[in-house]
Protein backbone atom coordinates (compact mmCIF):
# COMPACT_ATOMS: atom_id res chain seq x y z
CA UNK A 1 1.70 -8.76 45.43
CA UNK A 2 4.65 -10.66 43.81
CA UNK A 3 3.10 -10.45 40.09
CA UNK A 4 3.76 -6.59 40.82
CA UNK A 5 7.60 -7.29 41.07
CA UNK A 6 7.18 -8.86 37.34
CA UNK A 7 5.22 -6.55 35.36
CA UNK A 8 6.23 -3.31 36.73
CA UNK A 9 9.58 -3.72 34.73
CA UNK A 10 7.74 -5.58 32.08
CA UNK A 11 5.72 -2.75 31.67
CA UNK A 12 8.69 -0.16 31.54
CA UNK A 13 10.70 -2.26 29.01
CA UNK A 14 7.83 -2.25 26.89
CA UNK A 15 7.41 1.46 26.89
CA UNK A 16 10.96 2.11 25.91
CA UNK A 17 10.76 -0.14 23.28
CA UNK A 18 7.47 1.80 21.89
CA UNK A 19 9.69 4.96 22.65
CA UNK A 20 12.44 3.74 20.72
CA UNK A 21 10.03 2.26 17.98
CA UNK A 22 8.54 6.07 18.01
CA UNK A 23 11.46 7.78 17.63
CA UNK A 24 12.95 5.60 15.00
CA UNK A 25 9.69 6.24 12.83
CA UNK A 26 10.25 9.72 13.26
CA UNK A 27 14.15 9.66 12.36
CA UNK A 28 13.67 7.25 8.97
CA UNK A 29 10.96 9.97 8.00
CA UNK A 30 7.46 8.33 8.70
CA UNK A 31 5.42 11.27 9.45
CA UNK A 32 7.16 13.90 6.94
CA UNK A 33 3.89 13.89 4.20
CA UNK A 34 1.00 13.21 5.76
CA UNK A 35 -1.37 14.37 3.43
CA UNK A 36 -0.25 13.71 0.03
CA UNK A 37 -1.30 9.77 0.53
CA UNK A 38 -4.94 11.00 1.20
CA UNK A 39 -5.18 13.12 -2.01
CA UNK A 40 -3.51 10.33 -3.92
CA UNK A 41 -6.51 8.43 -4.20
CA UNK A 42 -8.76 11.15 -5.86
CA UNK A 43 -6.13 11.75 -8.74
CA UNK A 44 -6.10 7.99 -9.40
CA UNK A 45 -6.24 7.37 -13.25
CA UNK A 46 -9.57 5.53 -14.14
CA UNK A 47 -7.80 4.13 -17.77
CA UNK A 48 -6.89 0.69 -16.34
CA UNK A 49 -11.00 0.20 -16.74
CA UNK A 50 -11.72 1.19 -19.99
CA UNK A 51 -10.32 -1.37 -22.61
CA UNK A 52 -6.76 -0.49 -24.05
CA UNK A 53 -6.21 -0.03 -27.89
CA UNK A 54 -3.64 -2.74 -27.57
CA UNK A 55 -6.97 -5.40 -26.39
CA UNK A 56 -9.00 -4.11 -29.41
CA UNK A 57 -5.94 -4.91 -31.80
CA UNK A 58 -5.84 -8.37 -30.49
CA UNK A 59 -9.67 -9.07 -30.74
CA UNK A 60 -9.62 -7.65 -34.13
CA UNK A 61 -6.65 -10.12 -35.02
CA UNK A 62 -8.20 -12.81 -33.77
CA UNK A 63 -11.28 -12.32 -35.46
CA UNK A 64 -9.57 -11.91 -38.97
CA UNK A 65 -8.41 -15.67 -39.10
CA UNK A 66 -11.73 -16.67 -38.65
CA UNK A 67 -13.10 -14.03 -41.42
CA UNK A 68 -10.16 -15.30 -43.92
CA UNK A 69 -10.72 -18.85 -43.38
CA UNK A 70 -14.01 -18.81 -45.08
């Protein structure tokens, strides 16, 4: 019966603290846009796979060295 005495005001100092947490979050503007992060990921630009003109440029540099040198 004594543990009671400790962890019913544990228990309430913890809630505030998630109350305060909460409403903090929801001052700072956490939950304003909700969605836009979910459609974000189907408008995501697929270019960083294909190879860049600027990687072609250096292959075809480095093989011209090779083609001169003969």
């Amino acid at each position: 019966m004594d543990i009671i005495y400790a962890l019913v005001p544990l228990s309430i100092l913890l809630i505030g603290i998630a109350v305060l947490v909460f409403f903090w979050a929801v001052k700072s503007g956490q939950f304003e846009d909700l969605e836009s992060p979910a459609h974000r990921i189907l408008f995501d630009d697929d270019d960083d796979l294909k190879p860049s003109a600027r990687s072609e440029e250096a292959r075809d540099s480095d093989s011209e060295p090779s083609a001169n040198s003969k």
